[in-house]
N, C-alpha and C. Protein backbone atom coordinates (compact mmCIF):
# COMPACT_ATOMS: atom_id res chain seq x y z
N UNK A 1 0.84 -1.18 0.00
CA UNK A 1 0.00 0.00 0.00
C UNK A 1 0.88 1.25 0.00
N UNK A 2 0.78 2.26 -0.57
CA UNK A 2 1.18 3.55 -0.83
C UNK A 2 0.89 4.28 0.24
N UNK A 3 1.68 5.63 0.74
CA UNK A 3 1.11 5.86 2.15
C UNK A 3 -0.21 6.47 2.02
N UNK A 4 -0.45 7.36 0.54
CA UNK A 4 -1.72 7.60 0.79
C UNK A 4 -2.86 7.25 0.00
N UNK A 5 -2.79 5.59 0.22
CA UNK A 5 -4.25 4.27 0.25
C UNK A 5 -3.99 3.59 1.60
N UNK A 6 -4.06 3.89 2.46
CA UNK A 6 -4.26 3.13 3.58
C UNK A 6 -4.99 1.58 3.62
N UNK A 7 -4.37 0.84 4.27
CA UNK A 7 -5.26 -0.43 4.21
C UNK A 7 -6.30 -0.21 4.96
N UNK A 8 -7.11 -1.64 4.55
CA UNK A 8 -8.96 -1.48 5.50
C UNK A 8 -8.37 -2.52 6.54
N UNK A 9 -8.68 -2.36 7.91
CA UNK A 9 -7.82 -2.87 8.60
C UNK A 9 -9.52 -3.74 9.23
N UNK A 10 -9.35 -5.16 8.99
CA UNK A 10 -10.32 -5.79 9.67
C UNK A 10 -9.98 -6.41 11.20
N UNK A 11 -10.80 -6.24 11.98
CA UNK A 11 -9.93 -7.06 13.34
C UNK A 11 -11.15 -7.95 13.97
N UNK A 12 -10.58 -8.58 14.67
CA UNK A 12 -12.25 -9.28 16.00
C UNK A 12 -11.94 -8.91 17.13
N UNK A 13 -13.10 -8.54 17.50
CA UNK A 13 -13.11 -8.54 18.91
C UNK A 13 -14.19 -9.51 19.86
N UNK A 14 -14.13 -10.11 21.16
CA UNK A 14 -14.68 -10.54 22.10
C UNK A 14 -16.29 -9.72 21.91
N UNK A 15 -17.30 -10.50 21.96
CA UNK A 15 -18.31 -9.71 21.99
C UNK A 15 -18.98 -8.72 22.80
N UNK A 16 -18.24 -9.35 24.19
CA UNK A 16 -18.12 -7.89 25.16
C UNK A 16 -17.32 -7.28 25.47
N UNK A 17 -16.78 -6.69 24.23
CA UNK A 17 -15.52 -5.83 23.88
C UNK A 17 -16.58 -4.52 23.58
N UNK A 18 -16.02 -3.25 23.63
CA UNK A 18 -16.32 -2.39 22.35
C UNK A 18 -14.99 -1.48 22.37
N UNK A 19 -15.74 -0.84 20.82
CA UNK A 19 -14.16 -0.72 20.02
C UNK A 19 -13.66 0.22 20.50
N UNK A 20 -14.22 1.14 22.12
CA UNK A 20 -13.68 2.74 22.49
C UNK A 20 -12.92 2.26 24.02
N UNK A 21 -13.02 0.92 24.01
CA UNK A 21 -12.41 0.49 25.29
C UNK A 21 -10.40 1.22 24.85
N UNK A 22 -9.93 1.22 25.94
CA UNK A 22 -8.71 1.42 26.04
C UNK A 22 -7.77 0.53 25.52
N UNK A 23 -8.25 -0.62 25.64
CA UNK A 23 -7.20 -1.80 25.43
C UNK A 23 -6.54 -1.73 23.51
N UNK A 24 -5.19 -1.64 23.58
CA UNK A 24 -5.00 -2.24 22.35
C UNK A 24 -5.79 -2.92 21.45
N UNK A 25 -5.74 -2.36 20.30
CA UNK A 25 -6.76 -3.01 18.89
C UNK A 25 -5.62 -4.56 18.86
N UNK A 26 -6.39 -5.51 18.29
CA UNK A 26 -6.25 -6.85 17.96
C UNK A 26 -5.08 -6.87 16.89
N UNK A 27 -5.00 -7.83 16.44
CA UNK A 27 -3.88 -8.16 14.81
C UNK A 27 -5.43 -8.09 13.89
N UNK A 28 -4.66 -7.37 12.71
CA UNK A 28 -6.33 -6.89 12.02
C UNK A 28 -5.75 -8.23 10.58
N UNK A 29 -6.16 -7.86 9.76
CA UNK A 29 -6.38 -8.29 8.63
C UNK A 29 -5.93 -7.65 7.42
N UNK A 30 -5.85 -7.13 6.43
CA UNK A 30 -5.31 -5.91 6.00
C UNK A 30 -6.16 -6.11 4.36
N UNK A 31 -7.04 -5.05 3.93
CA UNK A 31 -7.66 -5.38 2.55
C UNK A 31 -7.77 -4.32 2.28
N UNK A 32 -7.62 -4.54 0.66
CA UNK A 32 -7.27 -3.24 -0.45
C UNK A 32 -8.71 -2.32 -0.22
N UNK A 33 -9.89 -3.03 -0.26
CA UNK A 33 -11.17 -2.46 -0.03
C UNK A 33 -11.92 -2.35 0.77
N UNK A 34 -13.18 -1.56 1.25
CA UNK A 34 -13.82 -1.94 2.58
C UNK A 34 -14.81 -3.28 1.42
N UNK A 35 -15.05 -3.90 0.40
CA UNK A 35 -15.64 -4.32 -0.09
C UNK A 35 -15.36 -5.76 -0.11
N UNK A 36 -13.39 -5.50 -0.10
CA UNK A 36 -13.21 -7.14 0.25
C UNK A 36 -12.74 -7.51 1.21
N UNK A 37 -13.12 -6.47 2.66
CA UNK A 37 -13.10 -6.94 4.51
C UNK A 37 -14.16 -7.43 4.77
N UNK A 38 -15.19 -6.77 3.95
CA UNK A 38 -16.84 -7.03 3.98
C UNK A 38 -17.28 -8.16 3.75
N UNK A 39 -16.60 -8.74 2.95
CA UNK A 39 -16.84 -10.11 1.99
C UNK A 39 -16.28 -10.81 2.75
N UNK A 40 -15.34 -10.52 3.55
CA UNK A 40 -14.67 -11.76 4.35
C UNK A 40 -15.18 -11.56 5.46
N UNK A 41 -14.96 -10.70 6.21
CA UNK A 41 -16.07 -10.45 7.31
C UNK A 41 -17.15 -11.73 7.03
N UNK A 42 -18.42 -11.45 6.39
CA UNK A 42 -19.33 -12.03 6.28
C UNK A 42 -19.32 -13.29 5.81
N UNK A 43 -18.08 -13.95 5.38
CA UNK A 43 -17.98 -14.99 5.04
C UNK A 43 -17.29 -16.62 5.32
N UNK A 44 -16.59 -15.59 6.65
CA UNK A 44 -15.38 -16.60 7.46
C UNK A 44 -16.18 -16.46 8.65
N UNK A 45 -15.62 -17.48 9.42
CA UNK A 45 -16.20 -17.67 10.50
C UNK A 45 -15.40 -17.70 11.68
N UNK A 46 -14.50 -16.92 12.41
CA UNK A 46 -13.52 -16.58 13.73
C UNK A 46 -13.79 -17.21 14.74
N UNK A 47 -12.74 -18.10 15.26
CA UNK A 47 -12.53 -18.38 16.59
C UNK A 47 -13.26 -17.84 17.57
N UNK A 48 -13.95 -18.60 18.67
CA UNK A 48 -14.34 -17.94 19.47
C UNK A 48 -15.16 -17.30 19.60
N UNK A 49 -16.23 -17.14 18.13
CA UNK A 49 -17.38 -16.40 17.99
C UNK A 49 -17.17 -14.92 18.66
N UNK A 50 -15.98 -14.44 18.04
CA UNK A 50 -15.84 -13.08 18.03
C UNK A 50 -16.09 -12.37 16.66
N UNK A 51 -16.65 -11.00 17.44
CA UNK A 51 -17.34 -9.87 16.67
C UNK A 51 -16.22 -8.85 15.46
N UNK A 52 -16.59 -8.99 14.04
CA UNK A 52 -15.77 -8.23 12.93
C UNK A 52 -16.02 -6.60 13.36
N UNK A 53 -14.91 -5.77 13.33
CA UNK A 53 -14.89 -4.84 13.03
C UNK A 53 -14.04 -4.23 12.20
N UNK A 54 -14.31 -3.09 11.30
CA UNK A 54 -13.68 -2.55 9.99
C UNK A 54 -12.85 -1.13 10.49
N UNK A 55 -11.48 -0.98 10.01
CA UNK A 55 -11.23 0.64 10.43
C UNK A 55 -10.85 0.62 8.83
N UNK A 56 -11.55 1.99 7.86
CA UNK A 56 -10.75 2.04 6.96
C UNK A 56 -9.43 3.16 6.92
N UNK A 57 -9.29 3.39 5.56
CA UNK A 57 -8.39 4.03 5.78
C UNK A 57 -8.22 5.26 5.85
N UNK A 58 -9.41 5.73 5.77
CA UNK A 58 -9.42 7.03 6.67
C UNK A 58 -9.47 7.41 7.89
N UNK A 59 -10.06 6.32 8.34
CA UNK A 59 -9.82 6.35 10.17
C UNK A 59 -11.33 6.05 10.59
N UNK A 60 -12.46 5.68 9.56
CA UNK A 60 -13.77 5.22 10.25
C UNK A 60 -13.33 4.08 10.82
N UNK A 61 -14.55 3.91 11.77
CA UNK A 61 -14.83 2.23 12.12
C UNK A 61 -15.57 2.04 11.63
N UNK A 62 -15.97 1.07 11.41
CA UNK A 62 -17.59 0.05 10.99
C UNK A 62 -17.93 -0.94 11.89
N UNK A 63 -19.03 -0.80 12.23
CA UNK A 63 -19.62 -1.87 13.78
C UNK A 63 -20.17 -3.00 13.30
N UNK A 64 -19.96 -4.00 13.19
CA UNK A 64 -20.93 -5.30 12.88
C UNK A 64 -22.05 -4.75 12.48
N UNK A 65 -23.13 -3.89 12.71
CA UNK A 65 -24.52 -3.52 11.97
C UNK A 65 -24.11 -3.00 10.57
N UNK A 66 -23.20 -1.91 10.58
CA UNK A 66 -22.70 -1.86 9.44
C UNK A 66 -22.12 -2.18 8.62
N UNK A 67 -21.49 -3.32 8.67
CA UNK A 67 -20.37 -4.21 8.15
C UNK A 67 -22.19 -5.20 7.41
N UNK A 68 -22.54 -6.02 8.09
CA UNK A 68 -23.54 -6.50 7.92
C UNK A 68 -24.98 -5.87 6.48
N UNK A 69 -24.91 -4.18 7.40
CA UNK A 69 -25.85 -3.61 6.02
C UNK A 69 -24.90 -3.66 4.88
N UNK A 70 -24.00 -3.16 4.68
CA UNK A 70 -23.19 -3.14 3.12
C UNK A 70 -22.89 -4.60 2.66
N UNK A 71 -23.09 -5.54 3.41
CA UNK A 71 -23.05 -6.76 2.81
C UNK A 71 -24.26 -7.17 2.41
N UNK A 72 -25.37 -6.92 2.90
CA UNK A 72 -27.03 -6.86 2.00
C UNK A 72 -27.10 -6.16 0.78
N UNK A 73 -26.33 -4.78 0.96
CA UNK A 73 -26.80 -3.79 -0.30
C UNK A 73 -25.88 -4.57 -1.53
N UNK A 74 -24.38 -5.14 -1.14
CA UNK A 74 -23.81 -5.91 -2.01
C UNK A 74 -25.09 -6.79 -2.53
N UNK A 75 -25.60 -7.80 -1.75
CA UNK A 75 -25.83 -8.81 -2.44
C UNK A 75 -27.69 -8.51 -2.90
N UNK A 76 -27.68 -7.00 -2.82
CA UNK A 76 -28.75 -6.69 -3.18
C UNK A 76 -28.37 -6.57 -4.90
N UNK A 77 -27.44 -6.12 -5.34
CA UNK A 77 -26.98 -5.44 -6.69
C UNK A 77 -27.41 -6.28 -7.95
């Protein structure tokens, strides 16, 4: 990645985690798109039945509800 395309950084967390806790972010995942974190997100299945979350590379997060809607509107197309 170039410094300015940032990767989409996918990670899991514990389901009674949330993402403003203090603790260090996880080992993420690293994808060219939020389109193909999304796709994997929704398509793999993590240890531990922990929860996907998305940071792209601008610095959003994406919460499981949202990760979830853009994977409907995908497979709405």
């Amino acid at each position: 990645m170039t410094p300015d395309h940032e990767p989409v950084r996918l990670q899991y967390w514990p389901p009674s985690h949330t993402v403003d806790a203090p603790d260090k972010w996880p080992e993420s995942y690293e994808f060219g798109s939020v389109e193909d974190a999304v796709a994997f997100a929704m398509t793999q299945s993590p240890a531990n039945r922990e929860v996907a979350w998305l940071r792209t590379g601008d610095g959003a997060i994406l919460k499981p509800a949202q990760i979830r809607r853009l994977w409907e509107l995908r497979r709405d197309q």
